[in-house]
C-alpha atoms as a PDB file:
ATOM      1  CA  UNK A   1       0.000   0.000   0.000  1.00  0.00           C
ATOM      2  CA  UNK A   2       0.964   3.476  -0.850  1.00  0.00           C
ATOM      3  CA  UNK A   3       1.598   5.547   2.331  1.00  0.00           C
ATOM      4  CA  UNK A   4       1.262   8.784   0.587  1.00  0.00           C
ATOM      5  CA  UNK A   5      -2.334   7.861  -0.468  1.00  0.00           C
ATOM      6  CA  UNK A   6      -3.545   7.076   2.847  1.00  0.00           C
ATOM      7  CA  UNK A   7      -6.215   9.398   4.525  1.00  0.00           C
ATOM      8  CA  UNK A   8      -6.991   9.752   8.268  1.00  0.00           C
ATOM      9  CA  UNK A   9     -10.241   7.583   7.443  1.00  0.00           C
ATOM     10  CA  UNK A  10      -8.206   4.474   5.784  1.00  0.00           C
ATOM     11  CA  UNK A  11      -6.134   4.683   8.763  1.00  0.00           C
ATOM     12  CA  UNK A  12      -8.340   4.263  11.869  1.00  0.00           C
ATOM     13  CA  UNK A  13      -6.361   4.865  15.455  1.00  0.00           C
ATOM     14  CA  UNK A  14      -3.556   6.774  13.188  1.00  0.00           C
ATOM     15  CA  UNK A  15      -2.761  10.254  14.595  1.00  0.00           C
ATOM     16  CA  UNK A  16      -5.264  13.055  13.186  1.00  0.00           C
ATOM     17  CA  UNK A  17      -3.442  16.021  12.819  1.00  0.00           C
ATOM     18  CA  UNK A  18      -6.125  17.921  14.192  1.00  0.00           C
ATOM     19  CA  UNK A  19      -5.587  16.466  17.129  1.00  0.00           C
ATOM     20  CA  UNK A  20      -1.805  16.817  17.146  1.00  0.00           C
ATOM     21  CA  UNK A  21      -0.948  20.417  17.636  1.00  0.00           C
ATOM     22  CA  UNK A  22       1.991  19.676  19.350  1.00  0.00           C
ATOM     23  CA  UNK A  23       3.299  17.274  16.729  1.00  0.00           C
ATOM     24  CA  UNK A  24       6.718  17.964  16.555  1.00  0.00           C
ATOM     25  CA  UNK A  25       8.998  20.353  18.713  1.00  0.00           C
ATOM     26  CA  UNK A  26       8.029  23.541  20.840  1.00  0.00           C
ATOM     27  CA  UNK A  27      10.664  26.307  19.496  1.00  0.00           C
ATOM     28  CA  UNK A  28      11.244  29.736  20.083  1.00  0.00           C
ATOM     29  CA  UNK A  29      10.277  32.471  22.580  1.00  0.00           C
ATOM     30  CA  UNK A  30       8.241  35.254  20.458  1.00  0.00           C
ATOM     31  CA  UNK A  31       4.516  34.069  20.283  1.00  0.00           C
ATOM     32  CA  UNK A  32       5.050  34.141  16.508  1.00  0.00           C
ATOM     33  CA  UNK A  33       8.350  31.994  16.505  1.00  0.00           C
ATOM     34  CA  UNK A  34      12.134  32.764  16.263  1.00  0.00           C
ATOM     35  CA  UNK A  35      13.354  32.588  12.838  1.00  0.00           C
ATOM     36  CA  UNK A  36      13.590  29.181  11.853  1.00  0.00           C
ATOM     37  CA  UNK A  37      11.578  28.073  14.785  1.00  0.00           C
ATOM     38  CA  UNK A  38       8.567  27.605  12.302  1.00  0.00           C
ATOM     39  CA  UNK A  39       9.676  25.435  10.051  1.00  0.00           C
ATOM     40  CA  UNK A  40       8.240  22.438   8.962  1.00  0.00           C
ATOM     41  CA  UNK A  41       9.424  19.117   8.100  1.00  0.00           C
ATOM     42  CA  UNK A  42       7.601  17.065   5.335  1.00  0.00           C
ATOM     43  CA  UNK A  43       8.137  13.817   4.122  1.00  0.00           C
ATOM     44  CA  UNK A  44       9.626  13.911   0.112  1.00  0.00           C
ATOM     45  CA  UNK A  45       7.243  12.884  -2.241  1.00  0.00           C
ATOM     46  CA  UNK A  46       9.608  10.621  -4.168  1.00  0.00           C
ATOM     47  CA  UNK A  47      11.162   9.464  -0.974  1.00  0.00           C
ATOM     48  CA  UNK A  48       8.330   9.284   1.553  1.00  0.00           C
ATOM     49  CA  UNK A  49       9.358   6.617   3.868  1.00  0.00           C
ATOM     50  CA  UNK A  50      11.697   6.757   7.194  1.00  0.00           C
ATOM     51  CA  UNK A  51      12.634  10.258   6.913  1.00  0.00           C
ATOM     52  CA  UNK A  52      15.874  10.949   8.766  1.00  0.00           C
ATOM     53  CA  UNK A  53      15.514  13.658   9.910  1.00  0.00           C
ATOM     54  CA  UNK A  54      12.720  13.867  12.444  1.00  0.00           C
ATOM     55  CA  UNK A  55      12.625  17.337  14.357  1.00  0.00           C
ATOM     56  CA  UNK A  56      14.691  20.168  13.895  1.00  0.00           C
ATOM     57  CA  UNK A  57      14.583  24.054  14.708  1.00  0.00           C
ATOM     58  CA  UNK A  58      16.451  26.574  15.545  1.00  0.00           C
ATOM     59  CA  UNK A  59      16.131  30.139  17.165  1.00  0.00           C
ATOM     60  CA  UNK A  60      16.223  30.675  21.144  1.00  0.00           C
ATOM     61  CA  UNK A  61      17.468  27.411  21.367  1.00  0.00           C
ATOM     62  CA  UNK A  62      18.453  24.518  18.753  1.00  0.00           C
ATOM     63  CA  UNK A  63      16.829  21.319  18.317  1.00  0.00           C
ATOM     64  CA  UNK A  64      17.690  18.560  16.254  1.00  0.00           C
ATOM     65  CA  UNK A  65      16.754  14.872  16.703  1.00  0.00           C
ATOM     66  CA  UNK A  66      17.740  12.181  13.702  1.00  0.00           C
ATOM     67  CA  UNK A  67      17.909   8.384  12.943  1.00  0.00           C
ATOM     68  CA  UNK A  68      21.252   6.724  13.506  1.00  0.00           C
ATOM     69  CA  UNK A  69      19.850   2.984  13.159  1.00  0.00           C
ATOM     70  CA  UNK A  70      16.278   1.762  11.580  1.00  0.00           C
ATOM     71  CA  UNK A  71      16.319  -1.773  11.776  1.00  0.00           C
ATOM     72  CA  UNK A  72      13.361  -4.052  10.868  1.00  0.00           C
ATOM     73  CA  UNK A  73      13.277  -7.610  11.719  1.00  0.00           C
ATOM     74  CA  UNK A  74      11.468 -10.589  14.138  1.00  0.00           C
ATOM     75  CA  UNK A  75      11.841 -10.437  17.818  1.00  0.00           C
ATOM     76  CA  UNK A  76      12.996 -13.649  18.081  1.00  0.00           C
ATOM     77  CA  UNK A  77      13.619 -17.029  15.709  1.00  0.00           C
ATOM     78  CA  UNK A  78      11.358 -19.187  18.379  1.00  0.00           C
ATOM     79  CA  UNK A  79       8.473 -16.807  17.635  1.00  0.00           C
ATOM     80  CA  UNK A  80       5.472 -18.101  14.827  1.00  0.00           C
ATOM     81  CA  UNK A  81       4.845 -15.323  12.866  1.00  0.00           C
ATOM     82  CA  UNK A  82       1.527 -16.810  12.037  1.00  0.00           C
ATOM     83  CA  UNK A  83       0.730 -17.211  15.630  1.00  0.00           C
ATOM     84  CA  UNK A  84      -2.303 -14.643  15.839  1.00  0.00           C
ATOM     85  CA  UNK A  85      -1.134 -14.314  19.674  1.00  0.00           C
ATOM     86  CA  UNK A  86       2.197 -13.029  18.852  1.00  0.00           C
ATOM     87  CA  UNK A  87       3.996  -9.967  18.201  1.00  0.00           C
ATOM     88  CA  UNK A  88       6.454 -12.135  16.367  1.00  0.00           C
ATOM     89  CA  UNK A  89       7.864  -8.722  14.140  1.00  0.00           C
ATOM     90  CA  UNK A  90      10.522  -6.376  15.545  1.00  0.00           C
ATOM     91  CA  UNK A  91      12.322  -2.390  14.945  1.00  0.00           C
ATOM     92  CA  UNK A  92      15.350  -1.476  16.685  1.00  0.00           C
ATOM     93  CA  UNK A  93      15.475   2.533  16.480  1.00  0.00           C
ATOM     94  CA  UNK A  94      18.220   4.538  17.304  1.00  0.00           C
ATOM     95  CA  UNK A  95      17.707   8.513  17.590  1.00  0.00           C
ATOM     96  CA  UNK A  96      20.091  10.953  18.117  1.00  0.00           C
ATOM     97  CA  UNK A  97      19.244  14.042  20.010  1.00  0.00           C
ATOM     98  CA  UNK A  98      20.918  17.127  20.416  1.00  0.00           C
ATOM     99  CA  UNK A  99      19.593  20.280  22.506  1.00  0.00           C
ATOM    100  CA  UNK A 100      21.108  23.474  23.008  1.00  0.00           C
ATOM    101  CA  UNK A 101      20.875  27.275  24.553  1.00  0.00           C
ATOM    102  CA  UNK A 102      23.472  29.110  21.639  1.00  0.00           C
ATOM    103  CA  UNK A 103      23.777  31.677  23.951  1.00  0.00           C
ATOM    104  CA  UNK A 104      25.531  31.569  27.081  1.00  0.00           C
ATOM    105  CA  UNK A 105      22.938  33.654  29.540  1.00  0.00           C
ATOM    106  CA  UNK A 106      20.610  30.801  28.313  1.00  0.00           C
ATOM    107  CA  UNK A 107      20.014  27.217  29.359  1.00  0.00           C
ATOM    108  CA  UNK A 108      17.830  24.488  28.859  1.00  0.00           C
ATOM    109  CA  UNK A 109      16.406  23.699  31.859  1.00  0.00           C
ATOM    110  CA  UNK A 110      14.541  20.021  31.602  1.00  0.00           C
ATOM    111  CA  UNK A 111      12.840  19.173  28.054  1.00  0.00           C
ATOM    112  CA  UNK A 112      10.581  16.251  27.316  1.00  0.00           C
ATOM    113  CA  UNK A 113      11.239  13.513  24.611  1.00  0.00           C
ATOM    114  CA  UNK A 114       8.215  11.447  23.056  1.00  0.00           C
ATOM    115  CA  UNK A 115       7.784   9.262  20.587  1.00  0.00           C
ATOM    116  CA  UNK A 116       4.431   7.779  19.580  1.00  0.00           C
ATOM    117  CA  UNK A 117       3.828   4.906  17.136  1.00  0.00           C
ATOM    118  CA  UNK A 118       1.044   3.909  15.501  1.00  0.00           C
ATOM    119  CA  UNK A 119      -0.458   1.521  12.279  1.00  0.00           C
ATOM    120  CA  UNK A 120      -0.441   3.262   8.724  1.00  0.00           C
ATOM    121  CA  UNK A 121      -2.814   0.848   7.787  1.00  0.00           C
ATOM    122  CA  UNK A 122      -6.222   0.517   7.927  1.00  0.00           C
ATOM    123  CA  UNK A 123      -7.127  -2.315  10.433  1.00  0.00           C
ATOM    124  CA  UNK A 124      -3.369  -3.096  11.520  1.00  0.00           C
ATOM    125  CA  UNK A 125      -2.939  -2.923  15.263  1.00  0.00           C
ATOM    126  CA  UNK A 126      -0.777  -0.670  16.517  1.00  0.00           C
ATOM    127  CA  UNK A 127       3.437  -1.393  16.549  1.00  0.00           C
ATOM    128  CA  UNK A 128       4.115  -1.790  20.207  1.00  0.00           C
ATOM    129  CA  UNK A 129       6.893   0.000  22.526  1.00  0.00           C
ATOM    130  CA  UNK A 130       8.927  -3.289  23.758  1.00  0.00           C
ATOM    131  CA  UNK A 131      11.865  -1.832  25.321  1.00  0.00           C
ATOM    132  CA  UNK A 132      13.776   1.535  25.377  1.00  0.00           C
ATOM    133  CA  UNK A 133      17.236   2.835  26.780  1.00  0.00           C
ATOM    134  CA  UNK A 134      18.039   4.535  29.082  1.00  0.00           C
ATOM    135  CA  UNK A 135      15.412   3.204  30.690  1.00  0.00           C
ATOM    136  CA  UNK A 136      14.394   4.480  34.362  1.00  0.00           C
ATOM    137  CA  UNK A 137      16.071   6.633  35.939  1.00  0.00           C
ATOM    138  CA  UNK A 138      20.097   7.570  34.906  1.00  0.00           C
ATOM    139  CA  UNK A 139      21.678  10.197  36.947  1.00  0.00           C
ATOM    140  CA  UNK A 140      24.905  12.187  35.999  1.00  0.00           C
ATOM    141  CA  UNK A 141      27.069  15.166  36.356  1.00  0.00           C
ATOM    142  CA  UNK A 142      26.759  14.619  40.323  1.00  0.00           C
ATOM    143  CA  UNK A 143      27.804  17.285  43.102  1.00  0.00           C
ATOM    144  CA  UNK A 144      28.373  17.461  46.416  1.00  0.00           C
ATOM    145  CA  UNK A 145      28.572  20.411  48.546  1.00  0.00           C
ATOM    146  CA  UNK A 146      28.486  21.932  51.691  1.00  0.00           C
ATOM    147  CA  UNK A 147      25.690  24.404  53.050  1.00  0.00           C
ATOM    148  CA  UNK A 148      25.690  26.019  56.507  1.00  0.00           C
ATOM    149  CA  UNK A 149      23.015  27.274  57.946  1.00  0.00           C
ATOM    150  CA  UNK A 150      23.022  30.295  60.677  1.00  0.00           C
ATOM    151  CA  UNK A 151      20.614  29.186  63.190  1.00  0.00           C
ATOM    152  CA  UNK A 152      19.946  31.498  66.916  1.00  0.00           C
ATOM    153  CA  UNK A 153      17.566  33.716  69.195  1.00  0.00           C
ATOM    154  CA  UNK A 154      17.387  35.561  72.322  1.00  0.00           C
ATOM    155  CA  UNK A 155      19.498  35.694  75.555  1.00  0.00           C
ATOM    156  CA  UNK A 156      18.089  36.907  78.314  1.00  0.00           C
ATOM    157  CA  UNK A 157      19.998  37.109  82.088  1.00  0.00           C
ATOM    158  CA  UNK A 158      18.580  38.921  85.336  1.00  0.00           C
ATOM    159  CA  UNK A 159      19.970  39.642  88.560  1.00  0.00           C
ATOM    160  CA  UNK A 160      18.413  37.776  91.757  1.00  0.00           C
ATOM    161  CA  UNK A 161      16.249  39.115  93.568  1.00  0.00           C
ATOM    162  CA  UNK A 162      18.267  40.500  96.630  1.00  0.00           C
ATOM    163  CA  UNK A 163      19.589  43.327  94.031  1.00  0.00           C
ATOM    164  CA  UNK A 164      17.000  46.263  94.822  1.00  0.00           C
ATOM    165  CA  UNK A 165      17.038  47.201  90.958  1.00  0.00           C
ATOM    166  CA  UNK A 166      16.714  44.423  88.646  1.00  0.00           C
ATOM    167  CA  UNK A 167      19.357  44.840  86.380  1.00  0.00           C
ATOM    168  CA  UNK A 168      18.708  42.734  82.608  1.00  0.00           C
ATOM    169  CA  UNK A 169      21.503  41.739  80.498  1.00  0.00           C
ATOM    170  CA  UNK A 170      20.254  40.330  76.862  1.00  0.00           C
ATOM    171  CA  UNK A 171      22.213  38.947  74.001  1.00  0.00           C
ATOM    172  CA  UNK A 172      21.635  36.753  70.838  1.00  0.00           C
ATOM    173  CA  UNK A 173      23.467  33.367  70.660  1.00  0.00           C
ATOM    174  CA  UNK A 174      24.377  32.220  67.271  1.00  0.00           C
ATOM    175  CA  UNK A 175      25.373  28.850  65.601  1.00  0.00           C
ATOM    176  CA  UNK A 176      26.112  27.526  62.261  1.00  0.00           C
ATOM    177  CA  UNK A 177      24.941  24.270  61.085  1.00  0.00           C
ATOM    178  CA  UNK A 178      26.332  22.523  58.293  1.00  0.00           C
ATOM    179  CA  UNK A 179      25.701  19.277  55.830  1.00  0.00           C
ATOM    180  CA  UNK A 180      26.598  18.016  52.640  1.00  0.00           C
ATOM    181  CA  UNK A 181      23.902  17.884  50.153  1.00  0.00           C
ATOM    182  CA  UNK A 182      23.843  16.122  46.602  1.00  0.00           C
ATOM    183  CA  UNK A 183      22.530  17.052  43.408  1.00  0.00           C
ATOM    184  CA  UNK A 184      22.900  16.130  39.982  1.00  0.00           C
ATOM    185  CA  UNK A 185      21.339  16.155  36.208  1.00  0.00           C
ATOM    186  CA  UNK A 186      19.111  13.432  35.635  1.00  0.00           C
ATOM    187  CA  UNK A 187      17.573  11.673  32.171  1.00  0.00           C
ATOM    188  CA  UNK A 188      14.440   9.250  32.958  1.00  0.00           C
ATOM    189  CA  UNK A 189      12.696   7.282  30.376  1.00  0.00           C
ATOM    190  CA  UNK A 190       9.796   5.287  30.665  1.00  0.00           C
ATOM    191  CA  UNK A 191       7.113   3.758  28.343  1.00  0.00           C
ATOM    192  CA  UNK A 192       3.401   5.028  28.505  1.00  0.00           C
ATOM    193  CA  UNK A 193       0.105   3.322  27.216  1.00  0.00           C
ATOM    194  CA  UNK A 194      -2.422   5.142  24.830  1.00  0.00           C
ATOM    195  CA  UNK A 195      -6.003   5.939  26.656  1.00  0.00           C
ATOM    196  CA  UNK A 196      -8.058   3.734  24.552  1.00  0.00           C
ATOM    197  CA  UNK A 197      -6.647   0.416  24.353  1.00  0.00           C
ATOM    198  CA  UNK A 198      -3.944   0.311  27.276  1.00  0.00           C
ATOM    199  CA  UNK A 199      -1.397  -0.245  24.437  1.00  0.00           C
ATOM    200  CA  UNK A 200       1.878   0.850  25.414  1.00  0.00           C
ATOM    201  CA  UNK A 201       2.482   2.994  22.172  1.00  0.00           C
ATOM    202  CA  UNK A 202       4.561   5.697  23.728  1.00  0.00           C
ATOM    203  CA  UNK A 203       8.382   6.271  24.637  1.00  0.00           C
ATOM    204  CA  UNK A 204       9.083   9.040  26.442  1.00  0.00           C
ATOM    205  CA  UNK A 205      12.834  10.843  28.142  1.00  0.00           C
ATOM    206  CA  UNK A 206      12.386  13.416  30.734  1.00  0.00           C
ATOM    207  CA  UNK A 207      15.995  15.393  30.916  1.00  0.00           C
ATOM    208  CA  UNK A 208      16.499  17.693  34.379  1.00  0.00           C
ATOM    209  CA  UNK A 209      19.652  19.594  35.069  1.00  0.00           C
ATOM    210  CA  UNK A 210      21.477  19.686  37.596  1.00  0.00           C
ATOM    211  CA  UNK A 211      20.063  22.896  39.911  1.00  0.00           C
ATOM    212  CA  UNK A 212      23.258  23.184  42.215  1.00  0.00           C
ATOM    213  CA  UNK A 213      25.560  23.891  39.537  1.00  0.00           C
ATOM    214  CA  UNK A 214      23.152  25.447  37.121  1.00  0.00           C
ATOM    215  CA  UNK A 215      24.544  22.998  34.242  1.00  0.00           C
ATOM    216  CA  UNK A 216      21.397  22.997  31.565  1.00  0.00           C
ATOM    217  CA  UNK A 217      20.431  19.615  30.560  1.00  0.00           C
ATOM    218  CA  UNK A 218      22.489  16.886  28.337  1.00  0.00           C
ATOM    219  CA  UNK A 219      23.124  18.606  25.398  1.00  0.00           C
ATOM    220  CA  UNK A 220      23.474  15.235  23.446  1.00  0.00           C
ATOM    221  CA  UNK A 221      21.123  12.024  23.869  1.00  0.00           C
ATOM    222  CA  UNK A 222      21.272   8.629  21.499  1.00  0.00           C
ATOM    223  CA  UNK A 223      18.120   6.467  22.938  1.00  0.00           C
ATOM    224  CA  UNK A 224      17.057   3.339  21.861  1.00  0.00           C
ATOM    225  CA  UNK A 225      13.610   2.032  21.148  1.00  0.00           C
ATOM    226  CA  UNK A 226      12.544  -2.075  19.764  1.00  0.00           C
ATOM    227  CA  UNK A 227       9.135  -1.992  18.967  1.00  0.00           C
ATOM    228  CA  UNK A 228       7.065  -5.494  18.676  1.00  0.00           C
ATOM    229  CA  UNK A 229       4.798  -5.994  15.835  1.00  0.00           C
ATOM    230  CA  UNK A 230       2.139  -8.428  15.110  1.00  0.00           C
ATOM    231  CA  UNK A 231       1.944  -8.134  11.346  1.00  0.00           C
ATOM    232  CA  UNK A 232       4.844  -6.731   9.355  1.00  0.00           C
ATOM    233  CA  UNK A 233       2.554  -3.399   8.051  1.00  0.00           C
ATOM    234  CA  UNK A 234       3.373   0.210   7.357  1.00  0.00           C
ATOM    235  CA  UNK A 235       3.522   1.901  10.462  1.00  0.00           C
ATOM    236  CA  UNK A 236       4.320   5.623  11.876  1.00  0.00           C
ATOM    237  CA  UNK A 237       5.346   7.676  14.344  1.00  0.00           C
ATOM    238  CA  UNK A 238       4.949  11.411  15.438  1.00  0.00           C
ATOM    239  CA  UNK A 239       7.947  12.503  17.711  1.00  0.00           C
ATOM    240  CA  UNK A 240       7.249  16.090  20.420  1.00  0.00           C
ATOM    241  CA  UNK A 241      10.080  17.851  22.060  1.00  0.00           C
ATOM    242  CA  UNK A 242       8.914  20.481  24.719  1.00  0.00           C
ATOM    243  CA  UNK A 243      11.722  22.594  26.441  1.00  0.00           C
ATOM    244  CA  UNK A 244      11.770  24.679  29.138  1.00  0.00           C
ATOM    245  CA  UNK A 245      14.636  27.265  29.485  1.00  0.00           C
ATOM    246  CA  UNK A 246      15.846  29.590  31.846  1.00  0.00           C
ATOM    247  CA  UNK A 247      17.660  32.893  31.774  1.00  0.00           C
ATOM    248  CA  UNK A 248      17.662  36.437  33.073  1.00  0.00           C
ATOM    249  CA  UNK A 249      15.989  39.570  30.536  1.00  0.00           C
ATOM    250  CA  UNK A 250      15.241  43.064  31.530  1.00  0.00           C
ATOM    251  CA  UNK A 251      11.370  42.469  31.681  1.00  0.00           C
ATOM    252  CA  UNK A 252      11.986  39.132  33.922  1.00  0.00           C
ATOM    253  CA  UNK A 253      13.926  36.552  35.501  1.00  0.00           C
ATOM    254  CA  UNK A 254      12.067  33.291  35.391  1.00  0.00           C
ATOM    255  CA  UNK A 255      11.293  29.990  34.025  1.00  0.00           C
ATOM    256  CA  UNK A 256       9.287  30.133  30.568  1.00  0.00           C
ATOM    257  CA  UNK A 257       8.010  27.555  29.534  1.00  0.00           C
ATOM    258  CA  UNK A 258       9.044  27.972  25.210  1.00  0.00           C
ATOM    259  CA  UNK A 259       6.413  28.473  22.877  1.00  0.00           C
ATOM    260  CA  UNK A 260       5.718  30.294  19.613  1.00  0.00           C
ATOM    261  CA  UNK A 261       4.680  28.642  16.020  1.00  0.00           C
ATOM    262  CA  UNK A 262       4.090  25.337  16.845  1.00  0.00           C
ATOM    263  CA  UNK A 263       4.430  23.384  13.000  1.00  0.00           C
ATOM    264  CA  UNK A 264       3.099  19.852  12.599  1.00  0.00           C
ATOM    265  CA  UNK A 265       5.599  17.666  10.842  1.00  0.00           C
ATOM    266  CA  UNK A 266       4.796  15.189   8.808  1.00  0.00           C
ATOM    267  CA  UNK A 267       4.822  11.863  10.569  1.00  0.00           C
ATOM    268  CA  UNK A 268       7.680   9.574   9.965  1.00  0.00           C
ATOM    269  CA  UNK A 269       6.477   6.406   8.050  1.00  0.00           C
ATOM    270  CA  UNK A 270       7.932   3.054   8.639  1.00  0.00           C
ATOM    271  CA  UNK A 271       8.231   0.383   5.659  1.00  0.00           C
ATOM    272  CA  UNK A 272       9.533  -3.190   7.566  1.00  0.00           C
ATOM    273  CA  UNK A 273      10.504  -4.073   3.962  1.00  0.00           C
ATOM    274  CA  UNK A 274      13.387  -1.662   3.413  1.00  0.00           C
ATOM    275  CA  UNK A 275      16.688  -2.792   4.569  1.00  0.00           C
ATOM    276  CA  UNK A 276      18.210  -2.683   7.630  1.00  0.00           C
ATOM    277  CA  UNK A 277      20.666   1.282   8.210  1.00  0.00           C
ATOM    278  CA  UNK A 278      23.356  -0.754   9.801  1.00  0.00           C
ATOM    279  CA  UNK A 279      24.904   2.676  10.598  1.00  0.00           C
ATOM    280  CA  UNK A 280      26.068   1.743  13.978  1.00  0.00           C
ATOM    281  CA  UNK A 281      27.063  -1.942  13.413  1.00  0.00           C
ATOM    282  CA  UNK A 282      28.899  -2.623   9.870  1.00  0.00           C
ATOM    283  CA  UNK A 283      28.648  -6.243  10.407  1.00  0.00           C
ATOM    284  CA  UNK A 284      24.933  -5.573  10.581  1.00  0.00           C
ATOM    285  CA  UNK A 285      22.445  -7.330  12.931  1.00  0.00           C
ATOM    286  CA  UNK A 286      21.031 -10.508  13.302  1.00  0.00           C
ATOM    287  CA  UNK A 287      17.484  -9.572  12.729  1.00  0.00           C
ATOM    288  CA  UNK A 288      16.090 -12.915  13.421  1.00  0.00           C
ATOM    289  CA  UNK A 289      15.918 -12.099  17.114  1.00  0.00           C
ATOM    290  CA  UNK A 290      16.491  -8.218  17.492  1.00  0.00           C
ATOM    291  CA  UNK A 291      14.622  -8.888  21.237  1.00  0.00           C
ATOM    292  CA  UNK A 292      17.879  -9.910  22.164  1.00  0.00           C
ATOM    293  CA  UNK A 293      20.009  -6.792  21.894  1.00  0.00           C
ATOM    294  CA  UNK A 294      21.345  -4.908  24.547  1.00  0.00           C
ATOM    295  CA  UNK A 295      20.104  -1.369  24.273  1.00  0.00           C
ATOM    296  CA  UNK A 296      22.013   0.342  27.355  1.00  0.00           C
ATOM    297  CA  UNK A 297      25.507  -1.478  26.382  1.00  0.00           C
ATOM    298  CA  UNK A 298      25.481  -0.946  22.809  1.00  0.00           C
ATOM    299  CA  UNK A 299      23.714   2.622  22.217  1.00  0.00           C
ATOM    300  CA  UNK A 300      22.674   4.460  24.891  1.00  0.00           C
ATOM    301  CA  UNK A 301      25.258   7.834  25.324  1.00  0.00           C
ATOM    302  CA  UNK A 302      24.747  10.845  27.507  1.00  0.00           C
ATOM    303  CA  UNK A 303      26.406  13.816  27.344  1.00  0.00           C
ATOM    304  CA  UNK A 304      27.522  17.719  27.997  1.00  0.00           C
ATOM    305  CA  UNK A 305      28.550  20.588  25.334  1.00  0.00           C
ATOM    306  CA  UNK A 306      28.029  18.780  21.755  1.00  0.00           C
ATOM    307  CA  UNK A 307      27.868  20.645  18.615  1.00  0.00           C
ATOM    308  CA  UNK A 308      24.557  21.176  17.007  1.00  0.00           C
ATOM    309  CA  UNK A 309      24.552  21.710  13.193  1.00  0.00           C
ATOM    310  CA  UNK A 310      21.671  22.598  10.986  1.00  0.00           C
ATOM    311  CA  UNK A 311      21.020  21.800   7.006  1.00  0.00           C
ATOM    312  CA  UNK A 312      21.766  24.869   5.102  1.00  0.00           C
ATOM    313  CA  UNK A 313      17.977  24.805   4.214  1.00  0.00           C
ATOM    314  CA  UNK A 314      17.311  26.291   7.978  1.00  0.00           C
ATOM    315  CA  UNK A 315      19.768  28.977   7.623  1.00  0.00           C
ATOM    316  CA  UNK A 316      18.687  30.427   4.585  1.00  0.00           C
END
């Protein structure tokens, strides 16, 4: 079947783009957008399928998330693919992520990942979210440091009572207290289920900095998703990123929440016939049993200050 033929009505429990006006990322500070913040990313009509490039923008602060890996396969050689009962079809994903405040008064201050999948196809159930990485939650860039805390009140001494004139000395007494507290930039992921059907059709990364040191979040993040499937069918998925950023302005010194044009990329469409990337592994995988595959060992990196840079197209 032709993706780029399908309607919202072929495609029953596919997302409606009225519905999705937070499709893609949240960019820019101005209510009307930054410059580049309102761009929109369609899928080529002569090249429709797996799109590499699934959000980027740039303004008040950069975005830019892209495939590393698309990898279609079975979950595993003991599973019957015509077993009705089994999700016997697999995807490894591999997204890189990279997030940044260009200027230095800004930071990102936590952001929100999310990928949701669902059928292209009319009837098809939904691909489901098997395992991600990181998964839970990861903690990095830790601190420790010392506070002290000056704690005291009122003194007050009088003389006894054989002194004819009561004579009142007062004074304030003084202490410092101190302990070592902990703090440190944190990543969480976690897989969420759709309202309708309990499916779990969602993966999601929640990035915090670390407070104490003021560090913005991870600037880079490669996650991992394998999605089961019960029938190898077109499927899709619409991918959010909401940031929150913090810095100081003459009118106020706060944390916004970013907003501004909010464009609805197209979604990214998944064919399980087209060959595996093998970007990441040469050798290639064995796609017979991609439910085997380590996600944290072999993908998963984390990390501070990474270069971000956009397609020409975004500068122009």
């Amino acid at each position: 079947m032709n993706p780029e033929k399908l309607t919202s009505e072929e495609r029953p429990g596919a997302l409606e783009d009225d519905d999705l006006d937070e499709a893609s990322a949240v960019v820019g500070l101005n209510p009307t957008g930054d410059q580049g913040s309102g761009y929109r990313l369609l899928n080529d009509p002569a090249k429709p399928l797996q799109r590499e490039t699934a959000v980027e923008r740039h303004g008040v602060i950069e975005i830019q998330c892209r495939a590393r890996e698309i990898v279609h396969g079975k979950l595993s050689s003991l599973l019957d693919p015509d077993d009705d009962d089994s999700d016997a079809f697999a995807t490894l994903l591999v997204y890189d992520i990279h997030m940044n405040a260009p200027k230095a008064s800004r930071r990102i201050v936590s952001a929100t990942v999310e990928f949701e999948f669902r059928s292209s196809e009319a009837g098809a159930p939904d691909p489901k979210v098997l395992k991600i990485s990181p998964s839970g939650r990861v903690a990095i860039l830790s601190t420790e440091q010392e506070e002290t805390t000056t704690v005291g009140g009122e003194l007050s001494v009088s003389a006894g009572p054989e002194v004819a004139a009561s004579v009142g000395v007062a004074g304030r007494v003084e202490k410092s207290v101190s302990r070592m507290t902990t703090d440190e930039a944190r990543v969480t992921g976690s897989i969420w289920r759709d309202d309708v059907y309990d499916h779990p059709v969602i993966a999601r990364w929640m990035l915090q900095e670390n407070r104490s040191v003021k560090s913005g979040v991870p600037s880079f993040l490669r996650c991992a998703i394998v999605l089961s499937r019960a029938e190898n069918s077109l499927f899709e998925a619409r991918v959010k990123i909401k940031a929150d950023t913090d810095w100081k302005s003459s009118v106020k010194a706060s944390v916004v929440r970013m907003f501004g044009g909010t464009p609805r990329d197209d979604p990214i469409l998944f064919d399980p016939s087209l060959k595996p990337t093998n970007k990441l592994r040469k050798a290639g995988y064995d796609t017979k049993n991609l439910g085997d595959l380590d996600l944290a060992a072999e993908f998963v990196d984390i990390r501070f200050s990474t270069a971000f840079a956009p397609r020409k197209e975004m500068l122009g």
